[in-house]
C-alpha atoms as a PDB file:
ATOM      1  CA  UNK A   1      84.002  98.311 115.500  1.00  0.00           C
ATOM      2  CA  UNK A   2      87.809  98.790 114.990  1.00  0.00           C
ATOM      3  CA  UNK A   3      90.418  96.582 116.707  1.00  0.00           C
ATOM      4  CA  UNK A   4      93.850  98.767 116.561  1.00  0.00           C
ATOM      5  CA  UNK A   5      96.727  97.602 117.919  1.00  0.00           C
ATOM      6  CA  UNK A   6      99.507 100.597 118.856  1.00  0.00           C
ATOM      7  CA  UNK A   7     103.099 101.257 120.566  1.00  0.00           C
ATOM      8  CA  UNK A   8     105.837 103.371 119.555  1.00  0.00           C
ATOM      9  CA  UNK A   9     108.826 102.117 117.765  1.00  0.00           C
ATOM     10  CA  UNK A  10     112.571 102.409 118.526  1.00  0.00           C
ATOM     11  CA  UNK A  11     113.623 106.106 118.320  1.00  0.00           C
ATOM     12  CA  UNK A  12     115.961 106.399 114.849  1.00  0.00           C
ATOM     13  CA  UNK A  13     118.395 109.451 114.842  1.00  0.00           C
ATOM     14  CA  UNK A  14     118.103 111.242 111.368  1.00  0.00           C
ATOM     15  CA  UNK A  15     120.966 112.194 109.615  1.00  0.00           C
ATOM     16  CA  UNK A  16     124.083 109.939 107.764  1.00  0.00           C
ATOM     17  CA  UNK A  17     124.219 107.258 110.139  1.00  0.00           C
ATOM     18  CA  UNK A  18     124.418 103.779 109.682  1.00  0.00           C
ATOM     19  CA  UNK A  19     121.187 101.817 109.588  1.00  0.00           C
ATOM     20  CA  UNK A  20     121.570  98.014 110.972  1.00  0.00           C
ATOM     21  CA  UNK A  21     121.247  95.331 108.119  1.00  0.00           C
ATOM     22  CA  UNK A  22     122.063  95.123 104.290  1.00  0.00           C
ATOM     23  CA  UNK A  23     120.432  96.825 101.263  1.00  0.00           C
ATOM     24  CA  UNK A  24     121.781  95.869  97.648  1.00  0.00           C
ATOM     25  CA  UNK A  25     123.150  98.774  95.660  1.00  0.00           C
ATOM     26  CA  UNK A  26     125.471  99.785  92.862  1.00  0.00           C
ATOM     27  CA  UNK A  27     127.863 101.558  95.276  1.00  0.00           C
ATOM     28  CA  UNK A  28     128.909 101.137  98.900  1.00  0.00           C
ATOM     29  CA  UNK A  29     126.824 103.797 101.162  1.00  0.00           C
ATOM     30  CA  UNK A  30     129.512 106.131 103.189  1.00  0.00           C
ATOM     31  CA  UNK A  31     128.001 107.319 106.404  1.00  0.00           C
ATOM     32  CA  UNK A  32     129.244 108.611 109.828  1.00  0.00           C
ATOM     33  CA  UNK A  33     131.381 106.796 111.893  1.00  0.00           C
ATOM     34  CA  UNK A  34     129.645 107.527 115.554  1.00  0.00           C
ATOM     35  CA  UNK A  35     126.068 108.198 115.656  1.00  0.00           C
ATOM     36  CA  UNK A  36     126.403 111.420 118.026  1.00  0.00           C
ATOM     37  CA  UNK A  37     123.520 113.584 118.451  1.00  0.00           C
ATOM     38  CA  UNK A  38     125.074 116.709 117.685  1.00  0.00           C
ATOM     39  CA  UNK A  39     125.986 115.719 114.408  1.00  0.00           C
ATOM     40  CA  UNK A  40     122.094 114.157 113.495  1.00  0.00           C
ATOM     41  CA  UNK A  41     118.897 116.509 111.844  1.00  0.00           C
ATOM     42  CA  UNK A  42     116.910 115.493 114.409  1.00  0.00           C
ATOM     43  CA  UNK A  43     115.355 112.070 116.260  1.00  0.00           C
ATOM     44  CA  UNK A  44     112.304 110.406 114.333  1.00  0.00           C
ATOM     45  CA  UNK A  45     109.594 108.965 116.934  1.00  0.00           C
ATOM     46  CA  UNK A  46     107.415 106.779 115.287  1.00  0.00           C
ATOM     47  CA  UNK A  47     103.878 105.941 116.957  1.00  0.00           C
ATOM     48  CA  UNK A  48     102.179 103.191 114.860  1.00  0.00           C
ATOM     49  CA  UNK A  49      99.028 102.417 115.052  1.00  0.00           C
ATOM     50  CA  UNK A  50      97.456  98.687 113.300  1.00  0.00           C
ATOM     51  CA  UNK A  51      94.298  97.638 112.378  1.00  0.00           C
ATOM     52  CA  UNK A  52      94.214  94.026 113.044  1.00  0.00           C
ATOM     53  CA  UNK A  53      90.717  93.610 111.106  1.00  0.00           C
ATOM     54  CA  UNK A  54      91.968  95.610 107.740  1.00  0.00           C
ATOM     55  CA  UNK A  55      95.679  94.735 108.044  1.00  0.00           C
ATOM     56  CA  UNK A  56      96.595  98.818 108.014  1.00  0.00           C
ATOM     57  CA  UNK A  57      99.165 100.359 109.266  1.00  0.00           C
ATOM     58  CA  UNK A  58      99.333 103.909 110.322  1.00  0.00           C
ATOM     59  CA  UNK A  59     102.221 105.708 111.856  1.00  0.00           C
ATOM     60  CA  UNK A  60     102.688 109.345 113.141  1.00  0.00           C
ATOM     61  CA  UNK A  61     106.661 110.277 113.037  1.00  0.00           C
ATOM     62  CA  UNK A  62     107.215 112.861 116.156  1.00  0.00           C
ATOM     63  CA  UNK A  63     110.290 114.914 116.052  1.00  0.00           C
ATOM     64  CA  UNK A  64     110.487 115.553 119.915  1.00  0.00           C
ATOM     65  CA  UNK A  65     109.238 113.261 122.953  1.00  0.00           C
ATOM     66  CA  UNK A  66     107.090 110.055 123.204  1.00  0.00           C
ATOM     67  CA  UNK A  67     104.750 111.414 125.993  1.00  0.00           C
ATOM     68  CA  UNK A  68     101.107 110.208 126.899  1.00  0.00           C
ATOM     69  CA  UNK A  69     100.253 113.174 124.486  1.00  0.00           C
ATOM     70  CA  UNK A  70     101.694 112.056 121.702  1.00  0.00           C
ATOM     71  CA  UNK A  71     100.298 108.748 121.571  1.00  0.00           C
ATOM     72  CA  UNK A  72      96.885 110.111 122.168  1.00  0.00           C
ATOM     73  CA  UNK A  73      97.523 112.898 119.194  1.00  0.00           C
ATOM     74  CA  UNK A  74      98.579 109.689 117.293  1.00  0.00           C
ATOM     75  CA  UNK A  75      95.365 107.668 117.697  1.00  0.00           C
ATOM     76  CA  UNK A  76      93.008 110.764 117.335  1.00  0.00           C
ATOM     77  CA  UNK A  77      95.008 111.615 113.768  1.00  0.00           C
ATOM     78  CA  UNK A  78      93.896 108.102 113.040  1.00  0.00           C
ATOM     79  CA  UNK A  79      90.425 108.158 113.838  1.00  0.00           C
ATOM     80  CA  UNK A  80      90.169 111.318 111.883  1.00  0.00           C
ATOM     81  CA  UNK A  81      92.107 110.332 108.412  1.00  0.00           C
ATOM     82  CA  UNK A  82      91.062 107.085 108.777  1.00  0.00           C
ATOM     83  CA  UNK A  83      89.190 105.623 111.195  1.00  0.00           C
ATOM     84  CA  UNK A  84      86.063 107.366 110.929  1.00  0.00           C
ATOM     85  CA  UNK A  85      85.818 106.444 107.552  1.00  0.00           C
ATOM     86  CA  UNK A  86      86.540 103.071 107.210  1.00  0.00           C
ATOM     87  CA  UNK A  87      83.816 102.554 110.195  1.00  0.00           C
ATOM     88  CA  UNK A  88      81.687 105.341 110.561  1.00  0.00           C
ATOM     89  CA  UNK A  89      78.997 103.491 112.217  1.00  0.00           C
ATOM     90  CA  UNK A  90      80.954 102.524 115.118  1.00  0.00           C
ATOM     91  CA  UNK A  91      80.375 103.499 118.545  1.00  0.00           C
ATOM     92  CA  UNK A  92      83.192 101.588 119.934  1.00  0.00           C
ATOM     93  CA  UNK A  93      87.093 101.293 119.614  1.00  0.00           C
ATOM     94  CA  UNK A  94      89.141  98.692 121.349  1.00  0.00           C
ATOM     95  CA  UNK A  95      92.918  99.627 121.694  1.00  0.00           C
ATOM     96  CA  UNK A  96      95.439  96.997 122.813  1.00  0.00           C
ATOM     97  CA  UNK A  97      98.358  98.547 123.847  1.00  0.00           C
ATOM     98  CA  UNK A  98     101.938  97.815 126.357  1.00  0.00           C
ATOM     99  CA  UNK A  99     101.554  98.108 129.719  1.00  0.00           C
ATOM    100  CA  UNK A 100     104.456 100.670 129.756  1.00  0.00           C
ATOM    101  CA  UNK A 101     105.989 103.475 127.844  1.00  0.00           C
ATOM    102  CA  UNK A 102     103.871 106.065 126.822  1.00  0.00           C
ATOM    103  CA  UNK A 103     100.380 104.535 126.681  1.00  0.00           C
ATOM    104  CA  UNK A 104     101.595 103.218 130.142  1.00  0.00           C
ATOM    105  CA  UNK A 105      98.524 101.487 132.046  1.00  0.00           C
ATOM    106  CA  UNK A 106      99.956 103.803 135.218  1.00  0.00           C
ATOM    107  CA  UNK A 107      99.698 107.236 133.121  1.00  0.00           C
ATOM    108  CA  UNK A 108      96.718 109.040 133.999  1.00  0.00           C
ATOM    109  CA  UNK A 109      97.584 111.686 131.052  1.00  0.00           C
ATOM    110  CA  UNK A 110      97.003 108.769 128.680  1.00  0.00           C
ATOM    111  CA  UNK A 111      94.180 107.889 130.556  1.00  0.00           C
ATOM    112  CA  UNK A 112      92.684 111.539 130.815  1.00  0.00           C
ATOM    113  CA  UNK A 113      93.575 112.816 127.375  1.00  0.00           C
ATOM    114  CA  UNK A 114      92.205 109.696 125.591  1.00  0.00           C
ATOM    115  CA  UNK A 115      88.760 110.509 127.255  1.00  0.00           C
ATOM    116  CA  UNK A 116      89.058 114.131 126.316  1.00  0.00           C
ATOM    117  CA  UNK A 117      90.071 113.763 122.806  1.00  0.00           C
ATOM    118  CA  UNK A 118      89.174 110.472 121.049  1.00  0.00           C
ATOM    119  CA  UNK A 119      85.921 109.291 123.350  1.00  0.00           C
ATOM    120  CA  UNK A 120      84.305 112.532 124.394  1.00  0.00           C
ATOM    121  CA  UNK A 121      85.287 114.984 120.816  1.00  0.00           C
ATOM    122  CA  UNK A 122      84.404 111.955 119.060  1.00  0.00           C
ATOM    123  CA  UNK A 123      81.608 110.499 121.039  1.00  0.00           C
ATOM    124  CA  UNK A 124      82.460 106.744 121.195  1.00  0.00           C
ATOM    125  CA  UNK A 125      83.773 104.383 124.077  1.00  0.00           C
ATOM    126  CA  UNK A 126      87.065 103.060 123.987  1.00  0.00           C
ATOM    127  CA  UNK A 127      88.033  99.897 125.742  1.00  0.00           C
ATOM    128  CA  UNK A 128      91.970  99.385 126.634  1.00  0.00           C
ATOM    129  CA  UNK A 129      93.549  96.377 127.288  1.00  0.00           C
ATOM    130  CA  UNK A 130      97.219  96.183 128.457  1.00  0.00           C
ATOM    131  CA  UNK A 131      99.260  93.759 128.062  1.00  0.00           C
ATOM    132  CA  UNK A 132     101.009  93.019 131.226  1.00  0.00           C
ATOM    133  CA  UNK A 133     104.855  93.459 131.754  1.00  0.00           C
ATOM    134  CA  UNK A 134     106.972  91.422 129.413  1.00  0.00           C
ATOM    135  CA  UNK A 135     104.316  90.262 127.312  1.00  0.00           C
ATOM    136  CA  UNK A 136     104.417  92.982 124.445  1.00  0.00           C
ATOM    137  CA  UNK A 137     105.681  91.211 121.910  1.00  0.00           C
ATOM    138  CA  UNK A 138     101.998  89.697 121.623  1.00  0.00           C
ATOM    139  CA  UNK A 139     101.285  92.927 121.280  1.00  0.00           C
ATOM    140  CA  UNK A 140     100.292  92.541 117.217  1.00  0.00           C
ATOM    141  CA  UNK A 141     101.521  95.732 116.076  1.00  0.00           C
ATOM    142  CA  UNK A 142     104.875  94.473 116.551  1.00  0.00           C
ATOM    143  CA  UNK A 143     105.517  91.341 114.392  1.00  0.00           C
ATOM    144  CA  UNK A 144     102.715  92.433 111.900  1.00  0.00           C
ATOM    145  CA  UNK A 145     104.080  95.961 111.441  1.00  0.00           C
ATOM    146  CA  UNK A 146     106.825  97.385 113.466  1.00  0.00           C
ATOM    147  CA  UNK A 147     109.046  93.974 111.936  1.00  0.00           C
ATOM    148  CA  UNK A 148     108.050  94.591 108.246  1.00  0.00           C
ATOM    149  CA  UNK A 149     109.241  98.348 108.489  1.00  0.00           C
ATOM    150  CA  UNK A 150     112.537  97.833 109.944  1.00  0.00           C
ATOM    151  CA  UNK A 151     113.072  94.914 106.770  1.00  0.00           C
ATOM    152  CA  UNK A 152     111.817  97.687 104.324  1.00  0.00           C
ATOM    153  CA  UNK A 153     114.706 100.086 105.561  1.00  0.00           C
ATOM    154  CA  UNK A 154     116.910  97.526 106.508  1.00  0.00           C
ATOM    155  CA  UNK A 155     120.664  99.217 105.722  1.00  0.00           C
ATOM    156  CA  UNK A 156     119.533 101.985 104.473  1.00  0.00           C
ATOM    157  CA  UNK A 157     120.664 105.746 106.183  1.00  0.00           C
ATOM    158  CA  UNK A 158     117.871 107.553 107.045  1.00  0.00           C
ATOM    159  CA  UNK A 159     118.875 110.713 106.074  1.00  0.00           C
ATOM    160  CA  UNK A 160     115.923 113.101 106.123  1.00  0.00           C
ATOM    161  CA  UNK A 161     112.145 112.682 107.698  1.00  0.00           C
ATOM    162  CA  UNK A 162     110.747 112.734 104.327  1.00  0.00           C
ATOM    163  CA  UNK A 163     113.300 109.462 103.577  1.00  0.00           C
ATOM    164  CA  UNK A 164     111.804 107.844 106.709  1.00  0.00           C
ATOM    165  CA  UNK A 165     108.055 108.681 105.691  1.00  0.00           C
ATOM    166  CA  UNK A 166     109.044 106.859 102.433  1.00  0.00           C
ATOM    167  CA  UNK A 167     109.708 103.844 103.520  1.00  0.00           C
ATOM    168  CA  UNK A 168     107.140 103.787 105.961  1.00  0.00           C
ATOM    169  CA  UNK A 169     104.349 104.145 103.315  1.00  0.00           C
ATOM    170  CA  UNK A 170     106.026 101.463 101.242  1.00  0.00           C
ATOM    171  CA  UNK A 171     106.455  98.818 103.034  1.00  0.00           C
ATOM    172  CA  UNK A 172     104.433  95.695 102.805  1.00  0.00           C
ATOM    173  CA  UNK A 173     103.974  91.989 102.983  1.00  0.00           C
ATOM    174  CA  UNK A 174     102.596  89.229 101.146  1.00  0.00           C
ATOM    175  CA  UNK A 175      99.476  89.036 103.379  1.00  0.00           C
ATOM    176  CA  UNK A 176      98.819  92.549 102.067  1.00  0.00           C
ATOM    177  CA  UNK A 177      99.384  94.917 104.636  1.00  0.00           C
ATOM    178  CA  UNK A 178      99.114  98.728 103.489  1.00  0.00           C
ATOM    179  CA  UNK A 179     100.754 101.529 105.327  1.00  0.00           C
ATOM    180  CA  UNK A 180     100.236 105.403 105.745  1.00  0.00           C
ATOM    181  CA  UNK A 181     102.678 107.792 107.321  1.00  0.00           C
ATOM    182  CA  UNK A 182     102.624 111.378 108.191  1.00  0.00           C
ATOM    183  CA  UNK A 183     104.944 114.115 110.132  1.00  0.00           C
ATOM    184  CA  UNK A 184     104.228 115.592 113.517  1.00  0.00           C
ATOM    185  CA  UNK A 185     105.790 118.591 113.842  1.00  0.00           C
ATOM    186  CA  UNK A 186     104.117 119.608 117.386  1.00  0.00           C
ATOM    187  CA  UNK A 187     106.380 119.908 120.320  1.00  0.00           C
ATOM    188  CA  UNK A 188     105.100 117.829 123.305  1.00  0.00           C
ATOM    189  CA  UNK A 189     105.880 118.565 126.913  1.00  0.00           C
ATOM    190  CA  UNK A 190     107.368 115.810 129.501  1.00  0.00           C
ATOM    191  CA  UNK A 191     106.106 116.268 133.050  1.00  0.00           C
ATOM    192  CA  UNK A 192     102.126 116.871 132.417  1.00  0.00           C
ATOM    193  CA  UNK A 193     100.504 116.100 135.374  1.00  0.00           C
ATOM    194  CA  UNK A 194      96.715 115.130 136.193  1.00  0.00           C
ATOM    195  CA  UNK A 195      95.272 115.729 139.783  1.00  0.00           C
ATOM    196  CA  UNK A 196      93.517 113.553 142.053  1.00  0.00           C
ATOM    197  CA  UNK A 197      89.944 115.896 141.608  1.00  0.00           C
ATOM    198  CA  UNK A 198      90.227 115.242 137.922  1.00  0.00           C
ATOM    199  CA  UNK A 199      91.011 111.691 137.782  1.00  0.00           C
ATOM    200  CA  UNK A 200      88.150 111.092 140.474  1.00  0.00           C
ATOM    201  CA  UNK A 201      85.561 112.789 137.668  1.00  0.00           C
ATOM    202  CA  UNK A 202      86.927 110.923 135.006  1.00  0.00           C
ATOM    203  CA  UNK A 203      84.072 108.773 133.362  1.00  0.00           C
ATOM    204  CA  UNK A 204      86.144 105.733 132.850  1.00  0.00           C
ATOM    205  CA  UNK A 205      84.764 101.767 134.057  1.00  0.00           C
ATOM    206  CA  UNK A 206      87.270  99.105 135.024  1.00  0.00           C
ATOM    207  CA  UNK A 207      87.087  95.962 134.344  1.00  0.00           C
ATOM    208  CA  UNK A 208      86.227  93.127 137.210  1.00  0.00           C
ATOM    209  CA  UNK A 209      89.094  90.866 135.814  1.00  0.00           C
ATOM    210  CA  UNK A 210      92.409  92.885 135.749  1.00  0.00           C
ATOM    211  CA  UNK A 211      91.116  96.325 136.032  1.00  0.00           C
ATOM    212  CA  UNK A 212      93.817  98.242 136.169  1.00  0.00           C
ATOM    213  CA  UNK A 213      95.056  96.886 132.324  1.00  0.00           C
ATOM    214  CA  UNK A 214      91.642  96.544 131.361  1.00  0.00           C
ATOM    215  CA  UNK A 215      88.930  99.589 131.665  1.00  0.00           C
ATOM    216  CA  UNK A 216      86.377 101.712 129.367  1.00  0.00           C
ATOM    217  CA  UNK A 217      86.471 105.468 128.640  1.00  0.00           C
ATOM    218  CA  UNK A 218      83.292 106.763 128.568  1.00  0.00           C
ATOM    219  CA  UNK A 219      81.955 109.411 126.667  1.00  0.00           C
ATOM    220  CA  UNK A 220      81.507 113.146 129.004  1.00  0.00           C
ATOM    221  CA  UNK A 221      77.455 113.760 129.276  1.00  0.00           C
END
């Protein structure tokens, strides 16, 4: 069964803006002096999910919030482009994720939207583990993909979404890691809120050893 490995990378505003480190070219790249909002396309919010077993990279570019939503959109848009094929006989998905942010191990909209729409519309259990506070940069995602995609568009503006996306899918390393990219265009609420009654009927096993970073979502009978 898949191991995937997910967080969401630094926010990058899109638009001529300077882009931290240095890119050969044939001509010096003019960009904005300040990096104000106003003057920027729009934010790019990438969600990245890894597969430590195939060394794949997926990542879902949001143009509004990181909410629990979001990251649960993200992982289902895996499973369905990808996931499902490259193991269609699994019944299980492990996820190893940050303990904060917004696959926080305190969200119960990560934690009730993950059952809904990846373990019950899908019909496998997913384990989460969470690593605990200041410990994500064992998080694997992060030195085995988030690291090689900032070096891909290191000093380079990122001037449109599609421009992003590029660089995204081409980025690679010599242990052969292979990445996919796509848009999100939803809009995703801050604020969602899950009540007691629901999280009570929420199929969902914890784990004796540190069960509040470590549980199960169970399929819904």
């Amino acid at each position: 069964f898949p191991v995937i490995s997910i967080d969401a990378k630094k926010k990058e505003l899109i638009g001529n803006f300077k882009n931290n480190g240095q890119a050969y070219a044939r001509e010096p790249e003019f960009v904005n002096v300040y990096d104000f909002l106003t003057n920027a396309i729009g934010k790019g919010v990438p969600y990245g999910i890894y597969d430590t077993i195939a060394n794949k990279g997926f990542v879902c570019v949001g143009t509004n919030y990181d909410t629990p939503l979001f990251a649960v959109d993200s992982v289902e848009t895996w499973w369905n482009d990808i996931g499902k094929n490259e193991y269609p006989d699994a019944s299980d998905i492990l996820i190893l994720a940050d303990g904060g942010g917004s696959n926080s191990s305190r969200s119960r909209v990560w934690k009730h939207e993950l059952q809904k729409n990846v373990s019950s519309k899908h019909g496998i259990k997913v384990t989460v583990c969470h690593y605990p506070p200041g410990c994500s940069k064992w998080n694997p995602i992060e030195h085995r993909l988030f690291s090689a995609i900032s070096k891909n568009w290191s000093g380079v503006p990122l001037r449109t979404y599609q421009t992003m996306l590029n660089y995204i899918k081409t980025t690679t390393t010599t242990k052969g890691l292979t990445v996919n990219a796509k848009i999100v265009l939803k809009k995703y609420e801050k604020g969602v809120k899950i009540s007691d009654d629901k999280m009570k009927s929420l199929p969902i096993l914890y784990n004796n050893k540190f069960p509040k970073w470590n549980y199960t979502l169970l399929p819904s009978k």
